[in-house]
C-alpha atoms as a PDB file:
ATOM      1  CA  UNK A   1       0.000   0.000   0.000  1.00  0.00           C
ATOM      2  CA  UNK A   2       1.304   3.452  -0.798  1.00  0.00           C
ATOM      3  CA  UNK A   3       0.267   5.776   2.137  1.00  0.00           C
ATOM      4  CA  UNK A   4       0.716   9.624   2.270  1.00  0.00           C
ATOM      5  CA  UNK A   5       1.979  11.384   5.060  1.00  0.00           C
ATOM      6  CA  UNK A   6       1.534  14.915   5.776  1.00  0.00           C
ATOM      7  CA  UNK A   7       3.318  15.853   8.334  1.00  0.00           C
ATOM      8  CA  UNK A   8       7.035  15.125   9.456  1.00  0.00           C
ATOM      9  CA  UNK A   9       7.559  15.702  13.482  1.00  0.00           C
ATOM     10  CA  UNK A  10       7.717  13.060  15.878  1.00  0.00           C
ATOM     11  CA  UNK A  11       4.414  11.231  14.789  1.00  0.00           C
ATOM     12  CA  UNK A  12       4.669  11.312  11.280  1.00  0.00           C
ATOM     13  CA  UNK A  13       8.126  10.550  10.833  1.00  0.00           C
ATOM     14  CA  UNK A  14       8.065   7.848  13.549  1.00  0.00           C
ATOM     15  CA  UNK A  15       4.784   6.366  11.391  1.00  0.00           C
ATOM     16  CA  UNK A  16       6.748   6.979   8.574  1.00  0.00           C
ATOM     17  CA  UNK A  17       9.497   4.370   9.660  1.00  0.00           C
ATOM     18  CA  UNK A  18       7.121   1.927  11.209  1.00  0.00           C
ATOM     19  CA  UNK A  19       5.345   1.517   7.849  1.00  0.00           C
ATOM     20  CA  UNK A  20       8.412   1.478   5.851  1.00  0.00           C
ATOM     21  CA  UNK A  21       9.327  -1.461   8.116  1.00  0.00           C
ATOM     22  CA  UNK A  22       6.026  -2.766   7.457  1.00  0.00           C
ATOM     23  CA  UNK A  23       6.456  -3.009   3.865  1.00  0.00           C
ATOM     24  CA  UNK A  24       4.602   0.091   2.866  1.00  0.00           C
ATOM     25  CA  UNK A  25       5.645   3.063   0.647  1.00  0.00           C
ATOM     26  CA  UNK A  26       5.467   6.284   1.857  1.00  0.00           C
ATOM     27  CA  UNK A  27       5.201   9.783   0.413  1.00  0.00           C
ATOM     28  CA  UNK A  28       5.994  12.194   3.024  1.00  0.00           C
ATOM     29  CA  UNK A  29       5.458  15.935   3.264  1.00  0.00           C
ATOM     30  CA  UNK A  30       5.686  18.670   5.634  1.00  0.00           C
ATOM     31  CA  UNK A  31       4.991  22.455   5.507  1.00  0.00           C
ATOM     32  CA  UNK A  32       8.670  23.432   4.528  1.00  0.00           C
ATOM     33  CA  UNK A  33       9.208  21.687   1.361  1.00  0.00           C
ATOM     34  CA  UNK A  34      10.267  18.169   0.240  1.00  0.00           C
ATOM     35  CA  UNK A  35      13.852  19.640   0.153  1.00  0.00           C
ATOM     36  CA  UNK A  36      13.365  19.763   4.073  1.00  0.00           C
ATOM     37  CA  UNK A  37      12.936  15.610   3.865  1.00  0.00           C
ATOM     38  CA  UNK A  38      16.036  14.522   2.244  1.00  0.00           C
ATOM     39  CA  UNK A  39      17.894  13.584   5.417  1.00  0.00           C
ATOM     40  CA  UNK A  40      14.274  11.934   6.548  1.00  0.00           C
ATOM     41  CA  UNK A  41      13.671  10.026   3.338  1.00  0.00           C
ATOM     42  CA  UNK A  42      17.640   8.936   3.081  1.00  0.00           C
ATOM     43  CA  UNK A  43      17.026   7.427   6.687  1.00  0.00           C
ATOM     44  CA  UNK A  44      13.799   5.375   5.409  1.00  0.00           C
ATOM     45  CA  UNK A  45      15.332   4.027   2.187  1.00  0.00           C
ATOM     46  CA  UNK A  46      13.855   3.292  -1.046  1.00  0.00           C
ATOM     47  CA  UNK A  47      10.090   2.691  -0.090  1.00  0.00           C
ATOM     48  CA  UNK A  48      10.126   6.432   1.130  1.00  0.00           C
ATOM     49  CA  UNK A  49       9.451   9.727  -1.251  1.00  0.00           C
ATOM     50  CA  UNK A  50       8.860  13.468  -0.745  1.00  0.00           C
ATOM     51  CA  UNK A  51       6.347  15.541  -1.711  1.00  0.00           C
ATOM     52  CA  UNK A  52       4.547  18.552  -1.001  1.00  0.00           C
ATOM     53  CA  UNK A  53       1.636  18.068   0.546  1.00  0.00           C
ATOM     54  CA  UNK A  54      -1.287  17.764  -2.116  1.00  0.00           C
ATOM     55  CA  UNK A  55       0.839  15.074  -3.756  1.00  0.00           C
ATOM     56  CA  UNK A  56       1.118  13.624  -0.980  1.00  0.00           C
ATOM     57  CA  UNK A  57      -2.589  13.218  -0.436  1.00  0.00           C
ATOM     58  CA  UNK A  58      -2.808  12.509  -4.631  1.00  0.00           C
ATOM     59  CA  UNK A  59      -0.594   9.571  -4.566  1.00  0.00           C
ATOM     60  CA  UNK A  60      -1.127   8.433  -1.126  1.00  0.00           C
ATOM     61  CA  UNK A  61      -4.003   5.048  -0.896  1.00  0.00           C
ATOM     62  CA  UNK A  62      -4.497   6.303   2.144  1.00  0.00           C
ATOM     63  CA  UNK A  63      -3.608   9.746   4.001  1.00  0.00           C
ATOM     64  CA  UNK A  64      -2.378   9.884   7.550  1.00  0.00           C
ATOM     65  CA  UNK A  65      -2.183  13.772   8.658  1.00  0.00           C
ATOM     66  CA  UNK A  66       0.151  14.379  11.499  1.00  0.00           C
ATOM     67  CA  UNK A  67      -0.006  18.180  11.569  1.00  0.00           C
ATOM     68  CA  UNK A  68      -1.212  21.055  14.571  1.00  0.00           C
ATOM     69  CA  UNK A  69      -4.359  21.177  14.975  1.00  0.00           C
ATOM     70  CA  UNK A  70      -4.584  24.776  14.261  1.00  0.00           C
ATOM     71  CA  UNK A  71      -3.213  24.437  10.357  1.00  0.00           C
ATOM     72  CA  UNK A  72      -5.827  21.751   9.881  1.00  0.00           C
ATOM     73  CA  UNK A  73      -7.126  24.175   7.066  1.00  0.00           C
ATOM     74  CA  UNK A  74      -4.068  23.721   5.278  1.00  0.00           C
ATOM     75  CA  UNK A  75      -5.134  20.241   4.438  1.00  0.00           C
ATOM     76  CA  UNK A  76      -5.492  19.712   0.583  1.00  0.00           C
ATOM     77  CA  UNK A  77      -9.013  19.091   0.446  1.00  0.00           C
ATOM     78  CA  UNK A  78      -9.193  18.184  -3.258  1.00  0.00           C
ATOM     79  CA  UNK A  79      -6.984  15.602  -3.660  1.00  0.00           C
ATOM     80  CA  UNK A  80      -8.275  14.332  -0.283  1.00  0.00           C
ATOM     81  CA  UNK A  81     -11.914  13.824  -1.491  1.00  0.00           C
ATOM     82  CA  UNK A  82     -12.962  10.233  -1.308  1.00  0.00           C
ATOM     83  CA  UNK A  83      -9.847   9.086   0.575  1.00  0.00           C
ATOM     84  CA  UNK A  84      -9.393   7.516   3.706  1.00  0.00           C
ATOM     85  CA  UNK A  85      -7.507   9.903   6.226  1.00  0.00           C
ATOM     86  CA  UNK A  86      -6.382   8.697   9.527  1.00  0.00           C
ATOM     87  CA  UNK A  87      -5.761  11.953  11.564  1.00  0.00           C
ATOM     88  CA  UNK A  88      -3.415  11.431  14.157  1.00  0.00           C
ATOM     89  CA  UNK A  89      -3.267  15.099  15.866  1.00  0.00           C
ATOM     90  CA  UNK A  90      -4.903  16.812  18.877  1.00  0.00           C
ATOM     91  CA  UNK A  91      -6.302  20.174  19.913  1.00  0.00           C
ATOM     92  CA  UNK A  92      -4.084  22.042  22.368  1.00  0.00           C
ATOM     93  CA  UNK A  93      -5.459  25.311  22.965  1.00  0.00           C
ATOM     94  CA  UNK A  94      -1.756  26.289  24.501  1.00  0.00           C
ATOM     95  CA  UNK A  95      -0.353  25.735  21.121  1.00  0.00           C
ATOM     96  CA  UNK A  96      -2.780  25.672  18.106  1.00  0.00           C
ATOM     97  CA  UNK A  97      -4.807  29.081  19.944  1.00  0.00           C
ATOM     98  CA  UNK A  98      -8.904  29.111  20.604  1.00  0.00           C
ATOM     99  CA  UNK A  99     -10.904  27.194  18.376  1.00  0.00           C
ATOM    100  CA  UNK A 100     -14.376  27.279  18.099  1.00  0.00           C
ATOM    101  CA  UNK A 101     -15.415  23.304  17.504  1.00  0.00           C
ATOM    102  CA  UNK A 102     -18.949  24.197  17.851  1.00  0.00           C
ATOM    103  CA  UNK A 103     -19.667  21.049  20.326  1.00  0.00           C
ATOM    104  CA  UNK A 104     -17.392  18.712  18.275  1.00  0.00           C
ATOM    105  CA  UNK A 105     -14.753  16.607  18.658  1.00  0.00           C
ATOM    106  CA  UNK A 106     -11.745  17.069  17.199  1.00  0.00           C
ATOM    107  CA  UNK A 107     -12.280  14.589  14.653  1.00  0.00           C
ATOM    108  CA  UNK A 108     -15.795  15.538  13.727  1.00  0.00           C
ATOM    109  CA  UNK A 109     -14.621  18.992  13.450  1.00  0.00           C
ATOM    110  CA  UNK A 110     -12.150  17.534  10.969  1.00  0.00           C
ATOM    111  CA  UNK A 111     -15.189  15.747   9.480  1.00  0.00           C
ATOM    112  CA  UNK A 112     -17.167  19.241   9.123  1.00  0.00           C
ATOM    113  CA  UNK A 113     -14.008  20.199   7.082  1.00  0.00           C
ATOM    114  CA  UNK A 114     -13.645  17.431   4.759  1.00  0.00           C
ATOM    115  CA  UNK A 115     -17.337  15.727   4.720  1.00  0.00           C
ATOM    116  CA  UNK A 116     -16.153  13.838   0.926  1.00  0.00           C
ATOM    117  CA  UNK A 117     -13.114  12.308   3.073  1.00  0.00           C
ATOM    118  CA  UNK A 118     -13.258   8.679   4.995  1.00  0.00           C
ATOM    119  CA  UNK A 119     -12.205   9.615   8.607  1.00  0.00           C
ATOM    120  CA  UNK A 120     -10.434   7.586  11.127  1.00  0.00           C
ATOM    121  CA  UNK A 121      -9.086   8.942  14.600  1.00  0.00           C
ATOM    122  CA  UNK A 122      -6.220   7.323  15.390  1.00  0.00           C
ATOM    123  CA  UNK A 123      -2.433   7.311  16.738  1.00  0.00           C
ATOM    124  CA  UNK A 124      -3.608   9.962  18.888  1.00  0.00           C
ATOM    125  CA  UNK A 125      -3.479   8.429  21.491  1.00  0.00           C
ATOM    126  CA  UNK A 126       0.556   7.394  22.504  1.00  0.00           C
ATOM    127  CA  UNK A 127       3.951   9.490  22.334  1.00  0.00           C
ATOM    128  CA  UNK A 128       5.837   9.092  19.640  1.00  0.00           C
ATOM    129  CA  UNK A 129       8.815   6.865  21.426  1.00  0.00           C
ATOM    130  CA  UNK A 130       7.095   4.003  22.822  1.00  0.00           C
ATOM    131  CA  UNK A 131       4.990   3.933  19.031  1.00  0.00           C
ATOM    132  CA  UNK A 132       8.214   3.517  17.878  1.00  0.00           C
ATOM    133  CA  UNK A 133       9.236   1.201  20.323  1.00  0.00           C
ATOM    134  CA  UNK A 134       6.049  -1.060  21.575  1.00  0.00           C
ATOM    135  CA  UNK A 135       4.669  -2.526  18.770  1.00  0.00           C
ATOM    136  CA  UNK A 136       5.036  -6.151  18.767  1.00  0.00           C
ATOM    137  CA  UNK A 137       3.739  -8.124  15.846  1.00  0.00           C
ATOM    138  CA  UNK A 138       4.284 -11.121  17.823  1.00  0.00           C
ATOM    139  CA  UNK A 139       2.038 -10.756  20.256  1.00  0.00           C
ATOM    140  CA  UNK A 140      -1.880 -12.140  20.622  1.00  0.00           C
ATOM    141  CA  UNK A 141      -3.731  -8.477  19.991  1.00  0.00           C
ATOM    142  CA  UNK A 142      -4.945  -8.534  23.637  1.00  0.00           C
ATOM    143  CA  UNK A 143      -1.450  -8.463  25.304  1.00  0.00           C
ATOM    144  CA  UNK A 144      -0.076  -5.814  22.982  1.00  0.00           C
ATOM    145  CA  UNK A 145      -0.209  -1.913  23.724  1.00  0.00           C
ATOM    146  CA  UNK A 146      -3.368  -0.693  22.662  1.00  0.00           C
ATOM    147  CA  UNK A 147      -4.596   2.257  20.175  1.00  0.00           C
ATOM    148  CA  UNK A 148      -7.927   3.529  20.423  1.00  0.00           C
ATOM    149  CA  UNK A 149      -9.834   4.362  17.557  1.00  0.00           C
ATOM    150  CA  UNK A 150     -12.921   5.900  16.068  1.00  0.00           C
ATOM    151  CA  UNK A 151     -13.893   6.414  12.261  1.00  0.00           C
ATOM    152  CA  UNK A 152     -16.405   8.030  10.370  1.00  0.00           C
ATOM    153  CA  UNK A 153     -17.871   5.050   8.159  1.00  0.00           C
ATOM    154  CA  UNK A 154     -17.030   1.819   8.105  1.00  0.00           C
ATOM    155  CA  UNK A 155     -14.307   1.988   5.069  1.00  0.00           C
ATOM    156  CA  UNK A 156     -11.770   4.206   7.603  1.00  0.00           C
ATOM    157  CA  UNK A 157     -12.641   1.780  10.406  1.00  0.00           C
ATOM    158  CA  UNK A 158     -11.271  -1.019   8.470  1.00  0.00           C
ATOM    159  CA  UNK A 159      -8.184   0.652   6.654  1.00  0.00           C
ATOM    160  CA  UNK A 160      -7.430   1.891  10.316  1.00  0.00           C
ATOM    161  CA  UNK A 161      -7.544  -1.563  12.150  1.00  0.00           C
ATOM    162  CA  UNK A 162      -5.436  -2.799   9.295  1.00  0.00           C
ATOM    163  CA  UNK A 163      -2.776  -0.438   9.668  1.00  0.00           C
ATOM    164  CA  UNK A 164      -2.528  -0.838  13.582  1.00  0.00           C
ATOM    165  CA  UNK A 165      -2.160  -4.532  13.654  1.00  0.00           C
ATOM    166  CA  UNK A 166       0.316  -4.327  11.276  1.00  0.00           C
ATOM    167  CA  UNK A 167       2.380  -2.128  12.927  1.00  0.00           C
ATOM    168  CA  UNK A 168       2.186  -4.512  15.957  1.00  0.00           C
ATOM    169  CA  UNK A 169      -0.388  -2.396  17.970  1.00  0.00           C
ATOM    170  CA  UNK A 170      -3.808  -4.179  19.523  1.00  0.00           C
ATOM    171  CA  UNK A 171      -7.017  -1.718  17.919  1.00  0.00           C
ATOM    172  CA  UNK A 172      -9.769  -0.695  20.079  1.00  0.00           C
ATOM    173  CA  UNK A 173     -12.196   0.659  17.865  1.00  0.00           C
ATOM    174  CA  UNK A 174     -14.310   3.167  20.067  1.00  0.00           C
ATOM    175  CA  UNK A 175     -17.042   4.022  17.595  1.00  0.00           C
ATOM    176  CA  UNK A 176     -18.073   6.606  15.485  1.00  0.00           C
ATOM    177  CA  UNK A 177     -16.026  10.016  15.584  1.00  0.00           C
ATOM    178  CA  UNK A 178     -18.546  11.305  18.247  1.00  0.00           C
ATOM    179  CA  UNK A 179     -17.434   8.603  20.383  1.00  0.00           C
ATOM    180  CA  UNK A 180     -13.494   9.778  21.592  1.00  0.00           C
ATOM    181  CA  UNK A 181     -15.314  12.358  23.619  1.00  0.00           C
ATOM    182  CA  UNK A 182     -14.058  11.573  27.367  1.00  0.00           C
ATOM    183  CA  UNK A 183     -12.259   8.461  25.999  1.00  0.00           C
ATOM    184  CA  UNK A 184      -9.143   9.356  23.526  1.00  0.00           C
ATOM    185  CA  UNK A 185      -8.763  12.934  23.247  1.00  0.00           C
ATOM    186  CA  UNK A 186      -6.011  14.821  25.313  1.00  0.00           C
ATOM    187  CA  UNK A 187      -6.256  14.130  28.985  1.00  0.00           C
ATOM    188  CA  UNK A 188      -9.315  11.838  28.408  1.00  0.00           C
ATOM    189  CA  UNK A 189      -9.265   7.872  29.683  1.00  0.00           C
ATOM    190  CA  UNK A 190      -7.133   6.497  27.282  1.00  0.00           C
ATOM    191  CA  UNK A 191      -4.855   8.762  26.325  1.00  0.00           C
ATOM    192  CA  UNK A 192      -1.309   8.186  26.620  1.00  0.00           C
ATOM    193  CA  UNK A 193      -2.052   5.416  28.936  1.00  0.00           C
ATOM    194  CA  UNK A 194       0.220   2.461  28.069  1.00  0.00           C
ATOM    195  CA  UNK A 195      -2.459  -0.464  28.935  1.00  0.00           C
ATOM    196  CA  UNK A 196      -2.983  -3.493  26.586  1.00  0.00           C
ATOM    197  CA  UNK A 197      -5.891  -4.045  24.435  1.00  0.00           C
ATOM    198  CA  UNK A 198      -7.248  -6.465  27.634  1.00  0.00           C
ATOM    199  CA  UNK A 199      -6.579  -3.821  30.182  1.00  0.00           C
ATOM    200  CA  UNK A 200      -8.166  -1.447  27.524  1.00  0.00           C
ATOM    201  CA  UNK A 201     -11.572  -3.177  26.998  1.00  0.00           C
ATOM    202  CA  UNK A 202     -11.923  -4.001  30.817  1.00  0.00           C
ATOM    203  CA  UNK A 203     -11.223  -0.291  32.130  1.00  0.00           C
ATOM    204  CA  UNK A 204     -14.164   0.960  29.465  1.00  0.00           C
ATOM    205  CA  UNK A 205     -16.238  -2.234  30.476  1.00  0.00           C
ATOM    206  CA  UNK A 206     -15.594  -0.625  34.405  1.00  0.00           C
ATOM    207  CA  UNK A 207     -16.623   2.705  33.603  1.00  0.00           C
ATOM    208  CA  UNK A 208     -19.588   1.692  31.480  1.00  0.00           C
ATOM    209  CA  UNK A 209     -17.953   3.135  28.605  1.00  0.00           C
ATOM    210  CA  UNK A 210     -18.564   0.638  26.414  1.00  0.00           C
END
């Protein structure tokens, strides 16, 4: 699969590797230029190109967005039309400045933005350095670290699933986008919590959550 990445910090560029490893190509791009990626893409090899963003999103089979919140209007909404995008970013007021959501979550606020776009919430939810470093392929999905996840229609649900067992992660698919309100957005239940899909399931089972 050929997956586009906009976005080159921490989570992008950590994704980046992981599904490089995973057997993917990626097209990366970030707000500076693809110039700004040589040392990146040299790093990931030959299944890694850059791009500016809207090529990115054109070539990509899928789209994973890694950017601040507050430049979420940058997105190329053409070429994104009819894709799956997994969004992988969070609102912080502290950073990205007051936003009116208008009641939403982040992701349906995303959704409002790009309503011809398959959404998927995901990779939100864990710092960059133990997604690079706990995902383990060989382990029954219940015992492995999980990732929450919501998605707008069932098309970004499964793409998204897909992606985070094969980057050794167990998926804990929360619902529709409504549905990471309380449980996967900053500060909520599960985020940045390093529990297993198990612990996971039983904490929401606890709180009624689920």
């Amino acid at each position: 699969m050929k997956v586009g990445i906009i976005g080159s910090g921490n989570i992008g560029g950590t994704l980046a590797g992981l599904l490089v490893q995973a057997g993917h190509e990626v097209v990366i791009a970030n707000s500076r230029g693809p110039e700004s990626l040589g040392a990146l893409v040299g790093k990931l090899g030959s299944k890694a190109s850059a791009a500016a963003a809207t090529e990115a999103a054109r070539l990509g089979e899928v789209v994973i967005e890694a950017i601040p919140f507050g430049k979420l209007q940058a997105l190329p909404r053409a070429e994104l039309k009819g894709k799956v995008l997994i969004t992988a970013g969070n609102y912080y007021p502290g950073r990205d400045g007051t936003i009116d959501l208008d009641g939403l979550t982040e992701s349906e606020y995303l959704h409002r933005l790009l309503p011809e776009t398959h959404i998927a919430k995901a990779f939100n939810t864990i710092y960059w350095e133990h997604l690079r470093d706990e995902g383990d392929t060989s382990k029954a999905l219940a015992a492995r670290r999980v990732v929450p996840f919501a998605a707008s229609d069932a098309r970004a649900e499964s793409v998204a699933r897909q992606l985070i067992e094969e980057l050794g992660f167990g998926p804990l698919f929360l619902g529709d986008l409504a549905r990471v309100r309380g449980l996967s957005q900053p500060n909520d239940m599960l985020y940045n919590k390093q529990m297993t899909l198990a612990q996971a399931q039983a904490a929401l089972a606890a709180s009624g959550a689920q």
